[in-house]
Every structure is written in C-alpha cells, then in structure tokens.
C-alpha atoms as a PDB file:
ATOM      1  CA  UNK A   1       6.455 -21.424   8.333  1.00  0.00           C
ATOM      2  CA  UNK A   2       5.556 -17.563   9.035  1.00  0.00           C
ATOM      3  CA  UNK A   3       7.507 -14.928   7.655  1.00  0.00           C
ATOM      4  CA  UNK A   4       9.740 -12.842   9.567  1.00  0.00           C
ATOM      5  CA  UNK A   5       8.242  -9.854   7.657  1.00  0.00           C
ATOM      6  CA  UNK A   6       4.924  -9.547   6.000  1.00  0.00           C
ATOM      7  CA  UNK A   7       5.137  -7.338   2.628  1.00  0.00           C
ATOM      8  CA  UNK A   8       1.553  -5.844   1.936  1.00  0.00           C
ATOM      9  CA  UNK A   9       2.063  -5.774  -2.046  1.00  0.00           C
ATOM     10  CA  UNK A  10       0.059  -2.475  -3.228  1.00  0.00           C
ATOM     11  CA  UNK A  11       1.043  -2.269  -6.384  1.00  0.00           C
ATOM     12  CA  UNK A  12      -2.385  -3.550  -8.037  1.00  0.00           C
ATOM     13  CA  UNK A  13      -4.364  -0.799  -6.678  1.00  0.00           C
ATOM     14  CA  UNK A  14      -1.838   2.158  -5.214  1.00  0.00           C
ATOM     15  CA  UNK A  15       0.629   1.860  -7.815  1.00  0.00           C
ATOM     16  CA  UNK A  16      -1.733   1.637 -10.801  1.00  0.00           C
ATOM     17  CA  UNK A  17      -3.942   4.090  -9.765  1.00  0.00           C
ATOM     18  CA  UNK A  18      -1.491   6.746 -10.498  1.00  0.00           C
ATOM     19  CA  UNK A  19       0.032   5.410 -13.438  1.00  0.00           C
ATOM     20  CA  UNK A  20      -1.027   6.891 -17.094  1.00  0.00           C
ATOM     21  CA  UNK A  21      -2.008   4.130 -18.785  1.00  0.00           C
ATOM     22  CA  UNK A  22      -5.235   2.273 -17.723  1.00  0.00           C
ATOM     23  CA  UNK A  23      -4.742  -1.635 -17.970  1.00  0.00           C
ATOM     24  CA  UNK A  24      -7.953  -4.079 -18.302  1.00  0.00           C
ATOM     25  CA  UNK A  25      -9.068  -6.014 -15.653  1.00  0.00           C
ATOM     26  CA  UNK A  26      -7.934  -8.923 -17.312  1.00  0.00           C
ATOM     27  CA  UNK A  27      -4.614  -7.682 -16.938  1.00  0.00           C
ATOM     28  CA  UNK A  28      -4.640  -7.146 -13.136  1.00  0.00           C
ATOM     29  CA  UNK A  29      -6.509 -10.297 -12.614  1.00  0.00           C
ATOM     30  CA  UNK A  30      -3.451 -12.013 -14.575  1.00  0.00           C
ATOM     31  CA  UNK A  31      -0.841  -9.401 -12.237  1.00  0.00           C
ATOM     32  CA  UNK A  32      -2.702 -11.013  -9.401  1.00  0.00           C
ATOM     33  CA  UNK A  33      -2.257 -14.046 -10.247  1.00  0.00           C
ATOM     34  CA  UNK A  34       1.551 -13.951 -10.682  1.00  0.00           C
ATOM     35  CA  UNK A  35       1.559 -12.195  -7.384  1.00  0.00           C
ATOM     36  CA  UNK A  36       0.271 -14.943  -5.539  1.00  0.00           C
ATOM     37  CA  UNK A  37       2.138 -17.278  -7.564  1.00  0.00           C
ATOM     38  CA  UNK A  38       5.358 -15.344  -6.224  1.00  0.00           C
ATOM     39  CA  UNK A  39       4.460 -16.368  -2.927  1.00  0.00           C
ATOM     40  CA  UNK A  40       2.460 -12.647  -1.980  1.00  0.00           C
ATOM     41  CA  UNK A  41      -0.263 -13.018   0.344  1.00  0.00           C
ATOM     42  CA  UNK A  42      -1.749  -9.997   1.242  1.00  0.00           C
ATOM     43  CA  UNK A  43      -2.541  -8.396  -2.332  1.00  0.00           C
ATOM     44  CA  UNK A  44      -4.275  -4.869  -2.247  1.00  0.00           C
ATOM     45  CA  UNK A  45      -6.362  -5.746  -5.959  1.00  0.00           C
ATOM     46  CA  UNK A  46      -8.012  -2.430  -6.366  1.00  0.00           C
ATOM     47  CA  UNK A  47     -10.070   0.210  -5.234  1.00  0.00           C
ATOM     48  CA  UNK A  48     -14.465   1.112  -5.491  1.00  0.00           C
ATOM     49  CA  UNK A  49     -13.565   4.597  -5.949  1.00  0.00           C
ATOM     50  CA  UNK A  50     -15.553   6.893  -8.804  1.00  0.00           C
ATOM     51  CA  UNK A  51     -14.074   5.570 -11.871  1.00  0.00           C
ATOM     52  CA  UNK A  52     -14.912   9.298 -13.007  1.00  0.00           C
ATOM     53  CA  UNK A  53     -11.993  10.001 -10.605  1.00  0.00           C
ATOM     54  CA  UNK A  54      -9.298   7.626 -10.816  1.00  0.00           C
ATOM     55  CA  UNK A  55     -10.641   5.422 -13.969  1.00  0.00           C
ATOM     56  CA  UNK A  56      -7.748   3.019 -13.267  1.00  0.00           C
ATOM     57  CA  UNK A  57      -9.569   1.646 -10.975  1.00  0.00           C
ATOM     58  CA  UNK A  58     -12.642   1.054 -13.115  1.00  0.00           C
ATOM     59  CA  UNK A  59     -13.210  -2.926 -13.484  1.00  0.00           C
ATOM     60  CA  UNK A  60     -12.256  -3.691 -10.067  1.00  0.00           C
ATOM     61  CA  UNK A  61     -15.051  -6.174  -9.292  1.00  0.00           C
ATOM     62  CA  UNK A  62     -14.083  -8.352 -12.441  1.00  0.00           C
ATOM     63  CA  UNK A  63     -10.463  -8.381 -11.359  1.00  0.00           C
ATOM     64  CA  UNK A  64     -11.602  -9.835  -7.692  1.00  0.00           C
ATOM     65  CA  UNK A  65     -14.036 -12.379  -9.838  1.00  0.00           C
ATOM     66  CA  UNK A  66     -10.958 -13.438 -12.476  1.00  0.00           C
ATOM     67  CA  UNK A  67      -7.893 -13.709  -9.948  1.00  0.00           C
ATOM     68  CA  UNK A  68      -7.107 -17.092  -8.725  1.00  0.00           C
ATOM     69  CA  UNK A  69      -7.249 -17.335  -5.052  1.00  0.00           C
ATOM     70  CA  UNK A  70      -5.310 -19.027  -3.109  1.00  0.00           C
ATOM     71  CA  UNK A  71      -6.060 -20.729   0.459  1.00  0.00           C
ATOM     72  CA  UNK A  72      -3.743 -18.459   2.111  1.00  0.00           C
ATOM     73  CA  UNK A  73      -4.228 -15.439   0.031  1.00  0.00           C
ATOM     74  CA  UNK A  74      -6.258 -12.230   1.122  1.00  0.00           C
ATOM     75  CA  UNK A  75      -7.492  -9.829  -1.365  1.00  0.00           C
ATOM     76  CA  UNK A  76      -8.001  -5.948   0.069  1.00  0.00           C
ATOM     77  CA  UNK A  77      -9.839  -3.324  -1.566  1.00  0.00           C
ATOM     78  CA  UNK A  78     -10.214  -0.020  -0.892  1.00  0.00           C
ATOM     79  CA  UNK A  79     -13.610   1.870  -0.018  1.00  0.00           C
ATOM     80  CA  UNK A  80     -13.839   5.140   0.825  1.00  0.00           C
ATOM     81  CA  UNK A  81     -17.987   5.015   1.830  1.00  0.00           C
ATOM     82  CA  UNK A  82     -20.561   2.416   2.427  1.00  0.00           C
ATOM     83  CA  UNK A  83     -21.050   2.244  -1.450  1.00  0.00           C
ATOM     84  CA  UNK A  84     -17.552   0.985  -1.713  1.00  0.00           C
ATOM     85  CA  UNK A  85     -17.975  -1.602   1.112  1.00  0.00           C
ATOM     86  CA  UNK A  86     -21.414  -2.722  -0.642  1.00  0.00           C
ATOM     87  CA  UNK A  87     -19.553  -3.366  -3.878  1.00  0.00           C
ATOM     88  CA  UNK A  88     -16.495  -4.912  -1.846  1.00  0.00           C
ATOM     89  CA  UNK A  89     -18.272  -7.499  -0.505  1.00  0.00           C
ATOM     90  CA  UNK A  90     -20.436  -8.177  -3.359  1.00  0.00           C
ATOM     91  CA  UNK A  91     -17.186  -8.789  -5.097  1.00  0.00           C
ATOM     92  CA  UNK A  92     -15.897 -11.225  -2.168  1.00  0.00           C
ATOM     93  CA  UNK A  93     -12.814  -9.012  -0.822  1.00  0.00           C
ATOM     94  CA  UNK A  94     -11.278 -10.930   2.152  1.00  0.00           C
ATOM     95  CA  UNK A  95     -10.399  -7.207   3.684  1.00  0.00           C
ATOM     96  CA  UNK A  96     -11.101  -3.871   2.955  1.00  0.00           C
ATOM     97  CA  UNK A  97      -8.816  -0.430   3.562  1.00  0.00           C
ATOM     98  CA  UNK A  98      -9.795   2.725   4.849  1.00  0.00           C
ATOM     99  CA  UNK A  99      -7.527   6.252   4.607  1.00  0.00           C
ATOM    100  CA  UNK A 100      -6.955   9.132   5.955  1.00  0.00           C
ATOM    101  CA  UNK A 101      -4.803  12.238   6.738  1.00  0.00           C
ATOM    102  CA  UNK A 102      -2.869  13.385   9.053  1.00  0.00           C
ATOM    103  CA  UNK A 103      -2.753  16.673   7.480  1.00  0.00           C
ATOM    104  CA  UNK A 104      -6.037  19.100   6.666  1.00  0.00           C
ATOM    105  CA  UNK A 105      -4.810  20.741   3.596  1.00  0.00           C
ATOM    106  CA  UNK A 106      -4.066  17.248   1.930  1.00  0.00           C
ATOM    107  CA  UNK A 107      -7.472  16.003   3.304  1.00  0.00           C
ATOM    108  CA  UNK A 108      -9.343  19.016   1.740  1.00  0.00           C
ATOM    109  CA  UNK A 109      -7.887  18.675  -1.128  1.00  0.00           C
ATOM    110  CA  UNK A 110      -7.665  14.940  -2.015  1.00  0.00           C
ATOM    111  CA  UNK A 111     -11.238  14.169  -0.621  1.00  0.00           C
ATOM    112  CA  UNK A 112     -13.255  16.788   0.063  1.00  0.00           C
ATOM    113  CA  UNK A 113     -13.183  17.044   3.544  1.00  0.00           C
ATOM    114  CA  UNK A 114     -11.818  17.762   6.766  1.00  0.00           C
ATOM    115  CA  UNK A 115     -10.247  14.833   8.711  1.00  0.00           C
ATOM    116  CA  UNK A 116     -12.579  15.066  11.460  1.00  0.00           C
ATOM    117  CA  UNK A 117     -15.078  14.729   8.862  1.00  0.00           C
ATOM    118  CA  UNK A 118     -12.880  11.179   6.883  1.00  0.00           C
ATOM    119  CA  UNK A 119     -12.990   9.466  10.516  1.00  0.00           C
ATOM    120  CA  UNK A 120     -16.439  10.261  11.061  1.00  0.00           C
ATOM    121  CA  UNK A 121     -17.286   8.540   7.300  1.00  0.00           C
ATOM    122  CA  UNK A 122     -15.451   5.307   8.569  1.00  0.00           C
ATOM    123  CA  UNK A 123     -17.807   4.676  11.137  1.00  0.00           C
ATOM    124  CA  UNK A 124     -21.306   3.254   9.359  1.00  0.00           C
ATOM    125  CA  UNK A 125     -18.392   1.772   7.172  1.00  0.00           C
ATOM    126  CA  UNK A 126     -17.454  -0.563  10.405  1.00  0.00           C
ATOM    127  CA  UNK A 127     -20.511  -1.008  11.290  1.00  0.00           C
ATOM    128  CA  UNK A 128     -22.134  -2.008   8.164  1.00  0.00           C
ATOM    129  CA  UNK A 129     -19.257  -4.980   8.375  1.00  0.00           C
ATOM    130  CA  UNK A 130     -19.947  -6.157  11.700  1.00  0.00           C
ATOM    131  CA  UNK A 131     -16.247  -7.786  11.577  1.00  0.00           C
ATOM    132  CA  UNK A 132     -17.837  -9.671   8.788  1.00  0.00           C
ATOM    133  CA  UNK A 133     -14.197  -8.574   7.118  1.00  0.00           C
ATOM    134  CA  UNK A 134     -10.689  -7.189   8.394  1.00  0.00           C
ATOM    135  CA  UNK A 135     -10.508  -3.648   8.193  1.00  0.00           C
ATOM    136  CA  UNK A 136      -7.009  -2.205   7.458  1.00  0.00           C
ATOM    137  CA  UNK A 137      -6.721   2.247   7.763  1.00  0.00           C
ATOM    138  CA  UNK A 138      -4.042   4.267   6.284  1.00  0.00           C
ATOM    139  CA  UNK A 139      -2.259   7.348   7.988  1.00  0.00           C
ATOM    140  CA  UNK A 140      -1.300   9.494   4.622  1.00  0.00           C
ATOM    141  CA  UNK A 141       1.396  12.549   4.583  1.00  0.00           C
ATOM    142  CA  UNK A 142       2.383  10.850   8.134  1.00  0.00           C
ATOM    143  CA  UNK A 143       5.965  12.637   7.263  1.00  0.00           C
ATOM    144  CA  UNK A 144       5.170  15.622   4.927  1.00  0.00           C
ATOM    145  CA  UNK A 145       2.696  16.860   2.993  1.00  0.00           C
ATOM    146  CA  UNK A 146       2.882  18.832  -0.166  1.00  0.00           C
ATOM    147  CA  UNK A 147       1.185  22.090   1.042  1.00  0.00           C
ATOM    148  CA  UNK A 148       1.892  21.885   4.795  1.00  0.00           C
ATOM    149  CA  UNK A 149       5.165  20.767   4.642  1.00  0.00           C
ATOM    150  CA  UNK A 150       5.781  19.137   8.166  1.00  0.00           C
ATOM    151  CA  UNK A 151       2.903  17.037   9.747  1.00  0.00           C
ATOM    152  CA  UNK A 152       3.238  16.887  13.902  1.00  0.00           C
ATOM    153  CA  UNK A 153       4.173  13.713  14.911  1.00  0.00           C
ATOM    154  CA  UNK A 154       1.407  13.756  17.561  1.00  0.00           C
ATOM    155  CA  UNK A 155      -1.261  14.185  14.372  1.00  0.00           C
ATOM    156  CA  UNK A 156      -0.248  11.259  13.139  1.00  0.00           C
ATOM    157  CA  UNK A 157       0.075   9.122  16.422  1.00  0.00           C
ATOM    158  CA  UNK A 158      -3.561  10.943  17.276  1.00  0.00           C
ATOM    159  CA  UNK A 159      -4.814   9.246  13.944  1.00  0.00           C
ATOM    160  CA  UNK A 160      -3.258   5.955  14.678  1.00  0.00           C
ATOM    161  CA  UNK A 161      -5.139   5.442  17.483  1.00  0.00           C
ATOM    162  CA  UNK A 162      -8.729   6.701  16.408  1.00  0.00           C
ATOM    163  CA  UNK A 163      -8.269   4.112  13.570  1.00  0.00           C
ATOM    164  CA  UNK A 164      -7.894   1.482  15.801  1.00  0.00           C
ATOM    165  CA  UNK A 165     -10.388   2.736  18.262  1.00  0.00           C
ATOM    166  CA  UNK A 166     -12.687   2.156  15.014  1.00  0.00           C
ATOM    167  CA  UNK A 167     -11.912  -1.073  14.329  1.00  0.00           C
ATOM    168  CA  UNK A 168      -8.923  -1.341  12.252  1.00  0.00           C
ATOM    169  CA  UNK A 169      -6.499  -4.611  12.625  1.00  0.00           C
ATOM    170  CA  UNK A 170      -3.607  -2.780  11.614  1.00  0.00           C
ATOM    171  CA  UNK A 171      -3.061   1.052  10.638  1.00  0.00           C
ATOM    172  CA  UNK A 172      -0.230   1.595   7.526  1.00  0.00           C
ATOM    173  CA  UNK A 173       1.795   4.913   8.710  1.00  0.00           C
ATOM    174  CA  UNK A 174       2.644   6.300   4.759  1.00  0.00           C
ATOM    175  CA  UNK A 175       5.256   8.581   3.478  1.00  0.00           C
ATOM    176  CA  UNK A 176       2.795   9.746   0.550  1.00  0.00           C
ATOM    177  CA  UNK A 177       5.436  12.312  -1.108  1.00  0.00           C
ATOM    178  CA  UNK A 178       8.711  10.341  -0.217  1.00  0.00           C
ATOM    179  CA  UNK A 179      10.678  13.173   1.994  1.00  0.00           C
ATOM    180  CA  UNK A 180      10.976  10.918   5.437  1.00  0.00           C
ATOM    181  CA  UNK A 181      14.905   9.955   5.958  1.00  0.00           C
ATOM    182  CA  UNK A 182      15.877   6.493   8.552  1.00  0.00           C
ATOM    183  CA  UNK A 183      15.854   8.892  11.688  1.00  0.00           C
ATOM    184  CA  UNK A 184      11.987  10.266  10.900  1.00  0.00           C
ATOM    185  CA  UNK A 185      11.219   6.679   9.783  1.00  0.00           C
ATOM    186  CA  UNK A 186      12.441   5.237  13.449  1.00  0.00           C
ATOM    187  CA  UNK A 187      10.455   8.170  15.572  1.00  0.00           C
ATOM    188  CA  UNK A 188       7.641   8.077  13.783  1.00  0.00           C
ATOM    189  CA  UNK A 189       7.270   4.094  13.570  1.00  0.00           C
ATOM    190  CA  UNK A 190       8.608   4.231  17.343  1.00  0.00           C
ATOM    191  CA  UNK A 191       5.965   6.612  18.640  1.00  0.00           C
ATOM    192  CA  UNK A 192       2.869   5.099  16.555  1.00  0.00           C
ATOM    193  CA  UNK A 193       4.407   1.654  18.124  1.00  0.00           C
ATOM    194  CA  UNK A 194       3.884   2.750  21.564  1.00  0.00           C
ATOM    195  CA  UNK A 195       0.838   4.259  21.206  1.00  0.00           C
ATOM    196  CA  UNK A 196      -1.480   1.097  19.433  1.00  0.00           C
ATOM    197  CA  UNK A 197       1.286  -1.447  19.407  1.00  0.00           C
ATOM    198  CA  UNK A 198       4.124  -2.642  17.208  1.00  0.00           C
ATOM    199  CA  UNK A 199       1.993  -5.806  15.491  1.00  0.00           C
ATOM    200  CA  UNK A 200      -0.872  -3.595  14.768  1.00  0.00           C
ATOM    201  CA  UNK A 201       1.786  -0.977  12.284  1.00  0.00           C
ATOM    202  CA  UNK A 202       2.390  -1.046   9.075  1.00  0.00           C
ATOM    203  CA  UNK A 203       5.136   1.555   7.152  1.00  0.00           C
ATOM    204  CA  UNK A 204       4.100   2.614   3.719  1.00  0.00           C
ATOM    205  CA  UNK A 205       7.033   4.572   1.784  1.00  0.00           C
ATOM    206  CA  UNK A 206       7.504   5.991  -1.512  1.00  0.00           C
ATOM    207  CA  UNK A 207      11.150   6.549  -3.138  1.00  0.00           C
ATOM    208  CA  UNK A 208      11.010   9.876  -4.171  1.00  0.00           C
ATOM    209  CA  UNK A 209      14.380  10.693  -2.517  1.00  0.00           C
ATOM    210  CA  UNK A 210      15.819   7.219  -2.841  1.00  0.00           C
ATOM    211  CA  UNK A 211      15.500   6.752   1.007  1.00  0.00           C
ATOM    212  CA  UNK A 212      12.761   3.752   1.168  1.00  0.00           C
ATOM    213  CA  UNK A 213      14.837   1.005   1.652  1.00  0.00           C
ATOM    214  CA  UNK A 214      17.133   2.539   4.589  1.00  0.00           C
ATOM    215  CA  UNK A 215      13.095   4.051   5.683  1.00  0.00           C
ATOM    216  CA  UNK A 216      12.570   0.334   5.563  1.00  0.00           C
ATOM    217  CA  UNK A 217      15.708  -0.798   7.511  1.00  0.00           C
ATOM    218  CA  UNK A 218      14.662   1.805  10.207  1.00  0.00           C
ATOM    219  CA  UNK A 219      11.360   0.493  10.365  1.00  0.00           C
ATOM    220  CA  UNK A 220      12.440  -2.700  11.239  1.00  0.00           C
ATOM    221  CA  UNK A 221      15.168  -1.594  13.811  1.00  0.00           C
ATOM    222  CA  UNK A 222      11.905  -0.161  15.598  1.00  0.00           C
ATOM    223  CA  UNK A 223      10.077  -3.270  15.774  1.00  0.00           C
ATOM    224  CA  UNK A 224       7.959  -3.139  12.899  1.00  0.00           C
ATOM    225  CA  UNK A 225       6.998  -6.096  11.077  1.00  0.00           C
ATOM    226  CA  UNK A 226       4.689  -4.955   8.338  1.00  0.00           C
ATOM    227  CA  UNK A 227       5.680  -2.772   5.218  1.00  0.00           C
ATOM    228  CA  UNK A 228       3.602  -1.877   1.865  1.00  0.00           C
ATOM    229  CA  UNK A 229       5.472  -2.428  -1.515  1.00  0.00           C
ATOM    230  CA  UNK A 230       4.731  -2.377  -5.248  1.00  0.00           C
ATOM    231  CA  UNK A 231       5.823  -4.477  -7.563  1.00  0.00           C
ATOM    232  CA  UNK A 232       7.896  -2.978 -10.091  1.00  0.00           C
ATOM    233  CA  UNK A 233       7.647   0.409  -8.061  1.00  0.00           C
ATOM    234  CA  UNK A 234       4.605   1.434  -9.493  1.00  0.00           C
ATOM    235  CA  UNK A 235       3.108   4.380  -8.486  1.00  0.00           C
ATOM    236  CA  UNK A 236       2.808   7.587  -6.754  1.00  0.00           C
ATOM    237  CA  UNK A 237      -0.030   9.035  -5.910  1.00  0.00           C
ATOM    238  CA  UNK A 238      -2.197  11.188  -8.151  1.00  0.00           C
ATOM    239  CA  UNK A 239      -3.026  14.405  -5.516  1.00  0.00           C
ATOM    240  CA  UNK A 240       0.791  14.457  -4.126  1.00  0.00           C
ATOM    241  CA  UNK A 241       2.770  16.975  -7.028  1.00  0.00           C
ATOM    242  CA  UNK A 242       5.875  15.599  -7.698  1.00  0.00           C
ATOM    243  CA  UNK A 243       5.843  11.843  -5.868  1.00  0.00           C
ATOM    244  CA  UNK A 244       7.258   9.387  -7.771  1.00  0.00           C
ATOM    245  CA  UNK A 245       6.212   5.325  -7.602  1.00  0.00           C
ATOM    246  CA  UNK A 246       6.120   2.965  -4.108  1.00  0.00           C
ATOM    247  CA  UNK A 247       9.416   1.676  -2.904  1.00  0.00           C
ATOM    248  CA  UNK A 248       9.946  -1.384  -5.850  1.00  0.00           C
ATOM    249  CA  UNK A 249       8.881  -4.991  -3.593  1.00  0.00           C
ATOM    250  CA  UNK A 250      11.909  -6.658  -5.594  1.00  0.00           C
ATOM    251  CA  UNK A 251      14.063  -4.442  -4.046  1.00  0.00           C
ATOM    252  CA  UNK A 252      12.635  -5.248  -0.977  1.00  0.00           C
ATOM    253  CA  UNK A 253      12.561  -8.797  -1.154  1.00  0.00           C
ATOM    254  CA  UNK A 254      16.171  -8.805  -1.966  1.00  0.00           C
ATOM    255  CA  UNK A 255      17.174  -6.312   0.730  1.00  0.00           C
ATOM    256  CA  UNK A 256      15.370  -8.519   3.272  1.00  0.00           C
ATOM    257  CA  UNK A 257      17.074 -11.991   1.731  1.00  0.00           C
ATOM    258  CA  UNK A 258      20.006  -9.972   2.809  1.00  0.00           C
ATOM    259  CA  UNK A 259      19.509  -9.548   6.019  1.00  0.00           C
ATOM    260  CA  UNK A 260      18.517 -13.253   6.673  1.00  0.00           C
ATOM    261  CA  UNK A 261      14.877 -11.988   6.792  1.00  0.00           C
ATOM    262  CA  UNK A 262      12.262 -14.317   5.266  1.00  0.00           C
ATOM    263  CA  UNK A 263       8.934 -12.666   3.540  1.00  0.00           C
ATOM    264  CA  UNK A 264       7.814 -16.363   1.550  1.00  0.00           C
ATOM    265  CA  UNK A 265       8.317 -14.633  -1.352  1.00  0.00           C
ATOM    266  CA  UNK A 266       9.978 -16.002  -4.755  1.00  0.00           C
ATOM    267  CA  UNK A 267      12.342 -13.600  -5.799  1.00  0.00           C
ATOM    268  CA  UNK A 268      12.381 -14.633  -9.405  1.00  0.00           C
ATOM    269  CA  UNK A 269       9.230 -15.355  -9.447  1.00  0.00           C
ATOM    270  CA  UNK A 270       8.503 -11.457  -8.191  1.00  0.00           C
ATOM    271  CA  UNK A 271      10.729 -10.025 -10.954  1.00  0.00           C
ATOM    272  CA  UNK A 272       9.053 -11.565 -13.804  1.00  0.00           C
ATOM    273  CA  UNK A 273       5.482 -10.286 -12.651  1.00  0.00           C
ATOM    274  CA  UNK A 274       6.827  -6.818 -12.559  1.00  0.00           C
ATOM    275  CA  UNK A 275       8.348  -7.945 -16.004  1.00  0.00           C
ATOM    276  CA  UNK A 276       4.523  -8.374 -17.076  1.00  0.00           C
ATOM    277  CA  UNK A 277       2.524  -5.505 -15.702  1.00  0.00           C
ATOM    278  CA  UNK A 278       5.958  -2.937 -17.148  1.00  0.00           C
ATOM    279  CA  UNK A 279       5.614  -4.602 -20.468  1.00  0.00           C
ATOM    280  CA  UNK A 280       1.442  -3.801 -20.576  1.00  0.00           C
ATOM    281  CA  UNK A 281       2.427   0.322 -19.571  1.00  0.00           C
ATOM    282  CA  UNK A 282       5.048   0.124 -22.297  1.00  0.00           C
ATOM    283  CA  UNK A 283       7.493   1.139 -19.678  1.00  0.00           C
ATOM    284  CA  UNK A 284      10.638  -0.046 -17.470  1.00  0.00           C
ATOM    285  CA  UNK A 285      10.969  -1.391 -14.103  1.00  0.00           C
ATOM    286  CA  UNK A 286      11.563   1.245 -11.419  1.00  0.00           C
ATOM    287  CA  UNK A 287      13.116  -1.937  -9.590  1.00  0.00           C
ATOM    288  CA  UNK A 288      16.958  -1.306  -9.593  1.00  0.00           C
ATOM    289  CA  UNK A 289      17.198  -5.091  -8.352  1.00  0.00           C
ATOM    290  CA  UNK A 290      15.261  -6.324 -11.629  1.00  0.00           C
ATOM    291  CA  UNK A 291      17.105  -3.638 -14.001  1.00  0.00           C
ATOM    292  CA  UNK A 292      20.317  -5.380 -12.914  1.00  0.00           C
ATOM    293  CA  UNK A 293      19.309  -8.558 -13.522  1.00  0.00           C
ATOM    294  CA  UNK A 294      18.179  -7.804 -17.272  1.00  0.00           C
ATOM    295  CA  UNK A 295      21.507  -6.360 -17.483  1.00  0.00           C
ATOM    296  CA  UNK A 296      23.149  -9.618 -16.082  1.00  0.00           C
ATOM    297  CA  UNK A 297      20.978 -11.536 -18.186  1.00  0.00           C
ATOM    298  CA  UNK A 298      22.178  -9.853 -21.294  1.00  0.00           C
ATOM    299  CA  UNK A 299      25.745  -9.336 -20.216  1.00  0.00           C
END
C-alpha cells in the first residue's frame, strides 16, 4: 500500500555532516540499517564530498557496501562533480542528489561559485548518467539566507525549473537556516508547485525557530507530498551560522499518524534508531516526541 506521504530521511548524510563528532562507517551502515528496518525507504546514506571538507562524510562508499538493502529501499548520495558520480556508482547508489542556491552570496561562499556557474557543473553530471540513476536537486536558502537575508521567490521558482529542465525527478525546496513561518512555507511550496508540478516537490526544513512541523502542515495544505527529515533531528548545516538540526522525522511521523496520514513508517521502531545514532555522539535526541517517551518510560 503507498504512503500518503513520502519522508526522504536525511539524517545519514545532512544531519551528520554537520554534527561534531565523526561516526565510523560501521556506524551509519548499522543507522541504515535500522532505518530501513523502521520502514524508511528513501535513505540519503552520505555524501562524495572532499573528506578534507566535511570529514563526516569520509567512508561513505563502505557505508553503501555494509547497509542491508532492501527490495524497496533506495539509497541517495550526494555528488557535487563527475568525481562524486564516478564514486556513486562505483559504490551502487540507487540515486544521486545535486544542490544548489537560490542565493549568490550563500553559493560563493559554500562552494565556490556563482549559481550560474553550480547549474552549469550539473550538466556532464546528467549526462555522464544517461538516466542510468534518478537524479534528485536541492533549492538551498529557498526562504533566507544568512548574508542576504530574503531570497525572491521568483529565484527560487527560476531554480526549480532549470533543475528539472536538467533532469531532476524531483527538486527539494530547503529552509537551510530555519526562518520560513506556515504562510512562506504555503507560497513558496504553492508557486514552485505551479511552476514544475506538485509530485515533482519536495520541502526540506530545519527547526531553528520551532516552526517545521506547522512549515510541514503548510506544505501539505499546498499539495505537497514529499518532505526531508532526520532522524533524531540531526543536523544543521555547516556554512549556515547559527542553524540548528533538520526538523526530528519522529516528530514527523507522529504529527502525520495524527492527521490520519500514513508514511509506512514504524514509529517505535524510528525512535529507537535515533536512540542509537544519539547514544554514538554522546548526545540527546532533538526529537521532542522521543524525549517524551523516555520520560513516559521512566515515569
């Protein structure tokens, strides 16, 4: 039976790649694998970045060779040039990702280069697949960025479409620093919908200002289908000052359940992976919906 909303679960690659502490790949592998166990089936695993960069990444081949896969599963990675796509499908990713920004000061200064100059870098990258694997983009600071401030809405709808235009299945619109509120959330997933099409968006948003979930609820009251999460709210990103960790997925999940939404996903099942991957940071769950259960638990 197909879910009434597919959760893109990031927190493998996005959410570690910004936390302090850099786990194994043995350790990912085994967060994968209660991922997928948990009923997740669209698992970004990691990224062939410069390990020089973001060494959290480093390893990301072994944790594609140790995860168990599952029939239904697809494992994304992120490339950011034709070296990264070599090593993705040397490593047998079912998809890869692609990014860019809708702002030039965050594009400058997280990559090296103007936007222009990111789309025109994604090209050989779809060609050298030949649709031999899904390609997914992603639209960062799509509602602020940290030295612009406001992004135009038209930037970001422009962006949308060239990524499609290139070849991308489905383009994730993100709130990199976490300042979008429900109405941003609804005009910009309502204006990127009628530009490339409601099943080909995804909504990416970070809880900085505790507004993901209602961002969420927006997102779906626009017509969108598709949302990133991260288990355990991992995250943030490393060239954003000041963004704190991906909406939690448990808090997801049990927003959706809710609503009568289904995602496939085992809630308790979901709880104790981000259980596992807090205990190997030494740290707590940014979930509120796990925290309370630990406190039930105890109580």
């Amino acid at each position: 039976m197909q879910a009434d909303i597919r959760i893109v679960e990031v927190g493998p690659r996005d959410g570690l790649q910004a936390e302090a502490v850099t786990l194994p790949a043995s350790v990912r592998a085994a967060l994968v694998d209660r991922l997928v166990a948990a009923g997740l089936r669209a698992i970004e695993v990691g990224s062939f970045v410069s390990e020089r960069h973001v060494p959290q990444m480093a390893g990301t081949a072994e944790v594609l060779a140790a995860a168990r896969r599952a029939p239904d599963a697809r494992f994304i990675a992120l490339v950011p040039n034709l070296r990264g796509v070599e090593a993705a499908l040397a490593a047998g990713a079912d998809e890869v990702a692609v990014f860019a920004s809708a702002s030039e000061s965050f594009s400058r200064r997280n990559i090296n280069c103007t936007v222009a100059e990111s789309l025109a870098r994604f090209a050989p990258i779809v060609a050298r697949l030949d649709g031999r694997l899904p390609v997914r983009g992603y639209v960062s600071c799509a509602f602020g960025c940290p030295y612009e401030g406001d992004v135009a809405l038209a930037a970001v709808v422009r962006l949308a479409e060239r990524l499609v235009e290139m070849g991308c299945y489905e383009v994730s619109i993100a709130d990199t620093i976490g300042v979008a509120t429900p109405r941003q959330a609804r005009e910009v997933a309502a204006a990127v919908a009628a530009a490339i099409g409601a099943d080909r968006v995804a909504l990416h948003f970070h809880d900085t200002r505790g507004q993901a979930l209602a961002n969420i609820h927006a997102g779906i009251e626009a017509g969108i289908r598709s949302f990133d999460a991260s288990v355990a709210g991992l995250g943030g990103c490393p060239f954003a000052p000041g963004a704190t960790g991906n909406v939690a997925t448990e808090d997801v999940v049990y927003m959706l359940n809710g609503m009568g939404l289904s995602t496939g996903i085992d809630l308790p099942a979901l709880i104790a992976a981000g259980a596992f991957v807090s205990g190997h940071l030494g740290k707590g769950t940014q979930s509120r919906v796990a925290r309370a259960q630990a406190a039930r638990s105890v109580a």
